[in-house]
C-alpha atoms as a PDB file:
ATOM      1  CA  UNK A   1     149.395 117.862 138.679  1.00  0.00           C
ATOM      2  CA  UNK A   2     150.119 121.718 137.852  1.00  0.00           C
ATOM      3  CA  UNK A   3     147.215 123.283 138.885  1.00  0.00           C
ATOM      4  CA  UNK A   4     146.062 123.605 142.719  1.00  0.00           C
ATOM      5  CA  UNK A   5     143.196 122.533 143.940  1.00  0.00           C
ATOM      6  CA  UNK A   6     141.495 124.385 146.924  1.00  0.00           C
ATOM      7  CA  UNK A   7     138.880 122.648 149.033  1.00  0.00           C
ATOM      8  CA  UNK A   8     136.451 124.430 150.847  1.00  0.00           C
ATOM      9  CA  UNK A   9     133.730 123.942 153.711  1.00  0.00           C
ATOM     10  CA  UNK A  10     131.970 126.617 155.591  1.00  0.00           C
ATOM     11  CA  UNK A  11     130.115 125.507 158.925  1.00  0.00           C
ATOM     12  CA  UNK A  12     126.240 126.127 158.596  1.00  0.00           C
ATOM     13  CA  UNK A  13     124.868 127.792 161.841  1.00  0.00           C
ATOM     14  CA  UNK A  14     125.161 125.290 164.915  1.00  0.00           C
ATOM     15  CA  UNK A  15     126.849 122.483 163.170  1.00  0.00           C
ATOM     16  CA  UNK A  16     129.141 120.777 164.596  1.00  0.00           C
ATOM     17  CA  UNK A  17     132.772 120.211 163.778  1.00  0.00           C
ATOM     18  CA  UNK A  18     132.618 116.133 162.951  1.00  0.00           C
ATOM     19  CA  UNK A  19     130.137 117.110 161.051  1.00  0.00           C
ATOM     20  CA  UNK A  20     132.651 119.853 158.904  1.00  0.00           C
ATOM     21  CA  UNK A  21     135.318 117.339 159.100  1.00  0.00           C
ATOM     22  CA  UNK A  22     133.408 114.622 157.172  1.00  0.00           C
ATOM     23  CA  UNK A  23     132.296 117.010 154.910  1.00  0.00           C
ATOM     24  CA  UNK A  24     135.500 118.159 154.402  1.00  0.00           C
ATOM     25  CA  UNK A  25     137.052 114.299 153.774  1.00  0.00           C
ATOM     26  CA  UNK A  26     133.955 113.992 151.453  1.00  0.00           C
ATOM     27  CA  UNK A  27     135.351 116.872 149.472  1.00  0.00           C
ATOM     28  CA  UNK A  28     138.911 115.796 149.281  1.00  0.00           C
ATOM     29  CA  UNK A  29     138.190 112.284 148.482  1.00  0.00           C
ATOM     30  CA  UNK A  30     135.610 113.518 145.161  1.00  0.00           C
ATOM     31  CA  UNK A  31     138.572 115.618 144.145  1.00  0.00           C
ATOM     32  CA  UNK A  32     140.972 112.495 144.742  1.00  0.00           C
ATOM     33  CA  UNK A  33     143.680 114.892 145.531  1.00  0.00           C
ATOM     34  CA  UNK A  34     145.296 112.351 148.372  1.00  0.00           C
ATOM     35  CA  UNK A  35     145.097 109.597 145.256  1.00  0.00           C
ATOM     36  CA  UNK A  36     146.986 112.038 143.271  1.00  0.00           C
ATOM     37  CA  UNK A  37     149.762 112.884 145.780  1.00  0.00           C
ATOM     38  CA  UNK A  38     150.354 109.345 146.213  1.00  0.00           C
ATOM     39  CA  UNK A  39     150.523 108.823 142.622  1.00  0.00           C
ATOM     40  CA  UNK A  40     153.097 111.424 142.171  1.00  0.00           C
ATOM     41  CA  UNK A  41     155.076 110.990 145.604  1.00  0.00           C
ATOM     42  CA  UNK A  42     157.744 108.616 143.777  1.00  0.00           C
ATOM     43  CA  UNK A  43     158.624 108.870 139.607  1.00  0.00           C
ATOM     44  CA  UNK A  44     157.733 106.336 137.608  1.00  0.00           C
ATOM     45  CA  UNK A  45     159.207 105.418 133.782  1.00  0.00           C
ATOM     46  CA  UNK A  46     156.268 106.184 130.755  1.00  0.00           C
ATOM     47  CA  UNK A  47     156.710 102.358 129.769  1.00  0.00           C
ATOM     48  CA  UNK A  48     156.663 101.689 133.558  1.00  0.00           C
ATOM     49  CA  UNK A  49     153.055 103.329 133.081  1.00  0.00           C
ATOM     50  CA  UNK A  50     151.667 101.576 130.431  1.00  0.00           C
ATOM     51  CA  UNK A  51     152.890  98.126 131.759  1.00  0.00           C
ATOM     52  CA  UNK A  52     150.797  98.706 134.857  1.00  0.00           C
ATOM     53  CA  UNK A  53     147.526  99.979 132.559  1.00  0.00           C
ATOM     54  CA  UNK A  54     147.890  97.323 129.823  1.00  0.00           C
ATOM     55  CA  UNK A  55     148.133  94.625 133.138  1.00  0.00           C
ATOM     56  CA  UNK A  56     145.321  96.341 134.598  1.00  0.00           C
ATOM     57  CA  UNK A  57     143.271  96.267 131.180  1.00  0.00           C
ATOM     58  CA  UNK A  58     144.063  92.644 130.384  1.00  0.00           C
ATOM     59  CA  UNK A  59     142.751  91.590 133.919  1.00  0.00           C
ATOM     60  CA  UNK A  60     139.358  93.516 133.429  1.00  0.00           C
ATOM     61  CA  UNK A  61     138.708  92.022 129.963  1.00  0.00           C
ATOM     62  CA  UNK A  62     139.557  88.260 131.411  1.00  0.00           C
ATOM     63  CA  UNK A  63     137.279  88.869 134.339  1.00  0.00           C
ATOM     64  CA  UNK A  64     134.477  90.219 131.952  1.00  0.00           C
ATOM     65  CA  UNK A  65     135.213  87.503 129.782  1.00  0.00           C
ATOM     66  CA  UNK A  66     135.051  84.954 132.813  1.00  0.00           C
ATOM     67  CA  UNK A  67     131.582  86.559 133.590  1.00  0.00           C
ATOM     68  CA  UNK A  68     130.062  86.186 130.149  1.00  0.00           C
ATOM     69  CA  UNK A  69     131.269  82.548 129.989  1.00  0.00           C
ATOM     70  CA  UNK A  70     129.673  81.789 133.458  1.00  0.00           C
ATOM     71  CA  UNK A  71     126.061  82.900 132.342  1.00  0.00           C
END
C-alpha cells in the first residue's frame, strides 16, 4: 500500500476511554489496515497470488454449486 491511512477519533464530552478505544478498533478494522500489514509483512510471487485466488475461487463456486444441488 503507498498511500497512508490516518485514523481518527475524538472523545465526545464525558465519554469514556473504552468507549474511544472501541471506536477506534471499529475504525481500523473498516479500513482493514491490520489485514493489509499482514498481507504485506512477507513477499509473495504474482503466480504465488493467483494460485491462492484461483484456489479460493474454485472452492466458492463448488460450495455454491453444492448449495444449488442440495435444494
Amino acid at each position: 500500500m503507498s498511500s497512508s491511512i490516518n485514523v481518527e477519533v475524538y472523545p465526545r464530552k464525558n465519554e469514556s476511554i473504552e468507549r474511544v478505544i472501541k471506536k477506534f478498533s471499529k475504525k481500523v478494522k473498516k479500513e482493514k489496515i491490520i489485514e493489509d500489514y499482514k498481507e504485506n509483512m512477507y513477499y509473495e510471487k504474482p503466480s504465488e497470488k493467483r494460485k491462492k485466488l484461483l484456489k479460493r475461487r474454485k472452492a466458492t463456486l463448488d460450495r455454491i454449486k453444492e448449495k444449488n444441488e442440495t435444494i
